[in-house]
N, C-alpha and C. Protein backbone atom coordinates (compact mmCIF):
# COMPACT_ATOMS: atom_id res chain seq x y z
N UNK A 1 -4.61 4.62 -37.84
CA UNK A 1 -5.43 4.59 -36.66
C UNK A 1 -4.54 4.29 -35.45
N UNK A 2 -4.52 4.98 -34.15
CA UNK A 2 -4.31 5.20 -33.67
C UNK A 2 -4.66 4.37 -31.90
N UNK A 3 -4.45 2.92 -31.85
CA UNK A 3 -5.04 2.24 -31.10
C UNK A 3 -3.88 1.96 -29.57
N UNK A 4 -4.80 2.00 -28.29
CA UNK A 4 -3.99 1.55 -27.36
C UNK A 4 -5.00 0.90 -26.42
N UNK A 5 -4.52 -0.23 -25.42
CA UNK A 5 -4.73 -0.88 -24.93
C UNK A 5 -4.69 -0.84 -23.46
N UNK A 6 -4.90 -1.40 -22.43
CA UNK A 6 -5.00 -0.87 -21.17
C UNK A 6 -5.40 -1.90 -20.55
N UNK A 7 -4.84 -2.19 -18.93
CA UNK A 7 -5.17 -3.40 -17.87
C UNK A 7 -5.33 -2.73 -16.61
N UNK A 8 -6.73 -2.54 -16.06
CA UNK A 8 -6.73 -2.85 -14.49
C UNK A 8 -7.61 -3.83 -14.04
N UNK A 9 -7.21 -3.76 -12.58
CA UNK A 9 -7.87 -4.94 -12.00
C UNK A 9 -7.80 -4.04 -10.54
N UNK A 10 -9.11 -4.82 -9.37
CA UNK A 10 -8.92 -4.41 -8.50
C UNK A 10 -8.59 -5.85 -7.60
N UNK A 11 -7.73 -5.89 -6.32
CA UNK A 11 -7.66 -6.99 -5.59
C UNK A 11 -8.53 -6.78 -4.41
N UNK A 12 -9.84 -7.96 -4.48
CA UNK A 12 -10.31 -8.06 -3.72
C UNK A 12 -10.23 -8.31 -2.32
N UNK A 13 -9.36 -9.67 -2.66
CA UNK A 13 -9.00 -10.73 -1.34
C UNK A 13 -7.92 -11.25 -1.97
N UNK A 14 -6.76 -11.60 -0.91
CA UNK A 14 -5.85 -12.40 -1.36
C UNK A 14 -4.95 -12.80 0.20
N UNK A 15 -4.47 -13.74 0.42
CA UNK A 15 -3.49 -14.54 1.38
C UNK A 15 -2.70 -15.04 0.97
N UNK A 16 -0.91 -15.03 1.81
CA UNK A 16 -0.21 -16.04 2.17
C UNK A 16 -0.17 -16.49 3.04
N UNK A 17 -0.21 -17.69 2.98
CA UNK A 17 -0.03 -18.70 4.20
C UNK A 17 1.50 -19.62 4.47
N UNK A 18 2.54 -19.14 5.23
CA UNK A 18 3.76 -19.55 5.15
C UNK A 18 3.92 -20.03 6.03
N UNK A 19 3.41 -20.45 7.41
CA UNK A 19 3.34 -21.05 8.47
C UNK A 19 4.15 -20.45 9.41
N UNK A 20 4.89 -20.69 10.05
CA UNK A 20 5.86 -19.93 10.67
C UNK A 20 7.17 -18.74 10.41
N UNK A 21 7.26 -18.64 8.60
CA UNK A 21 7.97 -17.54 8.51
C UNK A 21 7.54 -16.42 8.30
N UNK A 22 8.27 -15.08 8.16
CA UNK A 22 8.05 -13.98 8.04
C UNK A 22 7.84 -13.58 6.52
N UNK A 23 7.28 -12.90 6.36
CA UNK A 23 7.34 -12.58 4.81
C UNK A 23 6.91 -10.73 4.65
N UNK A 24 7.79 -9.75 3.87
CA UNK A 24 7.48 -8.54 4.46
C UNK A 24 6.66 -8.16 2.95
N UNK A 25 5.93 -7.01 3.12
CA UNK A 25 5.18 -6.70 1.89
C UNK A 25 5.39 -5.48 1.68
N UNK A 26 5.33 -4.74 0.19
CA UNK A 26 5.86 -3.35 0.20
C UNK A 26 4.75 -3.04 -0.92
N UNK A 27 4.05 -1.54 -0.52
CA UNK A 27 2.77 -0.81 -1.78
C UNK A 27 3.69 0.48 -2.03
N UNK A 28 4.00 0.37 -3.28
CA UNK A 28 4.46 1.42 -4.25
C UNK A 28 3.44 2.59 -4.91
N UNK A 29 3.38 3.31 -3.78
CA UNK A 29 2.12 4.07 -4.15
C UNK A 29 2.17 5.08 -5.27
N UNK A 30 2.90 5.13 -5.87
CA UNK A 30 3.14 6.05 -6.77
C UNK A 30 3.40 5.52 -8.17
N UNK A 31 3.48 3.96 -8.47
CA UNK A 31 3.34 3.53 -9.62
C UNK A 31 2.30 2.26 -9.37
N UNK A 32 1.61 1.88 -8.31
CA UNK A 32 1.13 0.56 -7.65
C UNK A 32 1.59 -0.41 -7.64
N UNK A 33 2.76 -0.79 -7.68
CA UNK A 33 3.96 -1.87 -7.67
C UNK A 33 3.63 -2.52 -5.98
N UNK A 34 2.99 -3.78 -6.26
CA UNK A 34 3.22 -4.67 -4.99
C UNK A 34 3.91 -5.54 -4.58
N UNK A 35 4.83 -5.26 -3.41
CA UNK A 35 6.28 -6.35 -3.67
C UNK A 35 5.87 -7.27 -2.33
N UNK A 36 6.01 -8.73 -2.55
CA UNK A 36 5.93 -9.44 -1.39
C UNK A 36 7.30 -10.25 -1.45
N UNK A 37 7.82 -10.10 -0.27
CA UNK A 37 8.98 -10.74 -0.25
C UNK A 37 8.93 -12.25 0.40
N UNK A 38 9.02 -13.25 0.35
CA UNK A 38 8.80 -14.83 1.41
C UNK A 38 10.03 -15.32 1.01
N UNK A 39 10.83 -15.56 2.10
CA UNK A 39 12.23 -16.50 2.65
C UNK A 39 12.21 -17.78 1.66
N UNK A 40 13.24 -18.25 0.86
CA UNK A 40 13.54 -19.15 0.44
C UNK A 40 14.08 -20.14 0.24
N UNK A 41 13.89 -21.54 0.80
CA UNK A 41 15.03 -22.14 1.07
C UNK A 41 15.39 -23.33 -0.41
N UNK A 42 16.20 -23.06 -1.08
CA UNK A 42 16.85 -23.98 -2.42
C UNK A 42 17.79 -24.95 -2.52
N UNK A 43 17.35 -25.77 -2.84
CA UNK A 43 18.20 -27.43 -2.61
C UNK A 43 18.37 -27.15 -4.04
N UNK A 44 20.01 -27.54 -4.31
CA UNK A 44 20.20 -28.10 -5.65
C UNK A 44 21.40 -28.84 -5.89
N UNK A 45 21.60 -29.08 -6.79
CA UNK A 45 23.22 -29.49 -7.28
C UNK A 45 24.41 -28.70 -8.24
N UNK A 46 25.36 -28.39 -8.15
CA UNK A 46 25.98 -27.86 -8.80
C UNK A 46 27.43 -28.37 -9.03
N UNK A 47 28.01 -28.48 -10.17
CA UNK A 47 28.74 -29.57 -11.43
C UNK A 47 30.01 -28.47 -11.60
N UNK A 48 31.27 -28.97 -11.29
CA UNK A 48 32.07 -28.05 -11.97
C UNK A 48 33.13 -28.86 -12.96
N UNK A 49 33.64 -29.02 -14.26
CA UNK A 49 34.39 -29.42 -15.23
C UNK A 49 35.25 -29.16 -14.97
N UNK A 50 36.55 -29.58 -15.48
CA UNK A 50 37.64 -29.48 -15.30
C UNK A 50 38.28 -27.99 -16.05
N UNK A 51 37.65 -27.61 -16.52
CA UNK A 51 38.11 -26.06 -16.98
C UNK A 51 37.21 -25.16 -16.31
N UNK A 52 36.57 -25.16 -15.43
CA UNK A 52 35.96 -24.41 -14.72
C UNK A 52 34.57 -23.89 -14.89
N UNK A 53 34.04 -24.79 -15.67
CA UNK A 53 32.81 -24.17 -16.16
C UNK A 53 31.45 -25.06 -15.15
N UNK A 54 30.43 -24.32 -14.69
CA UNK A 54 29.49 -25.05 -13.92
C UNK A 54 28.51 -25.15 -14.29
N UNK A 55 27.48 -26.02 -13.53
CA UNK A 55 26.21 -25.48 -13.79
C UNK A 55 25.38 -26.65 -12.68
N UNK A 56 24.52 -26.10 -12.22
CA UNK A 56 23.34 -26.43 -11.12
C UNK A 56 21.87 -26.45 -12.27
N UNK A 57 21.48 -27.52 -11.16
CA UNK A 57 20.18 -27.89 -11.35
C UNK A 57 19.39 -27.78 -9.78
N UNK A 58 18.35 -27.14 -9.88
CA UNK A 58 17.56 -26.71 -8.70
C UNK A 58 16.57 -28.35 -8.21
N UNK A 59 16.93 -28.62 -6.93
CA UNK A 59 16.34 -29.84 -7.13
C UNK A 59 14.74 -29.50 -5.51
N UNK A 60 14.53 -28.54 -5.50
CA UNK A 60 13.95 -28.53 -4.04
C UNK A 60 13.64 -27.13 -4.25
N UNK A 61 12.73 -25.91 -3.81
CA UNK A 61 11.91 -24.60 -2.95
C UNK A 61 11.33 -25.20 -2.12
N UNK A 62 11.50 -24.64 -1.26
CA UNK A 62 10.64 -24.52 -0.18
C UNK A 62 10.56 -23.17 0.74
N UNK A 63 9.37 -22.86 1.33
CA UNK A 63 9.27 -21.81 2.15
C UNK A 63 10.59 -22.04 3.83
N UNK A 64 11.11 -20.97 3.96
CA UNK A 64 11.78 -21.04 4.65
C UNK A 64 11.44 -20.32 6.29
């Protein structure tokens, strides 16, 4: 048997609210791909060993 599955949805209503930044939005009309882009600003820490190996920990997002 021969079974497949399937998802739509329609968007009714929806908002961002970023306060003073810009944020650009893109409709992919040909596969419906909705891209919203919003500025990011990332606080973190990042560790380097004595052989060169690193690694960060994200300590902060915020809208930028």
């Amino acid at each position: 048997m021969n079974e497949s599955s399937f998802f739509s949805a329609l968007l009714v209503d929806s908002f961002i609210d970023c306060g003073n930044c810009e944020f650009k939005t893109e409709l992919d009309s040909i596969n419906k791909n909705l891209t919203i882009k919003v500025p990011l600003v990332l606080e973190g820490e990042v560790t380097f060993t004595d052989n060169l190996l690193s690694g960060c920990v994200t300590t902060g997002i915020h809208l930028g």
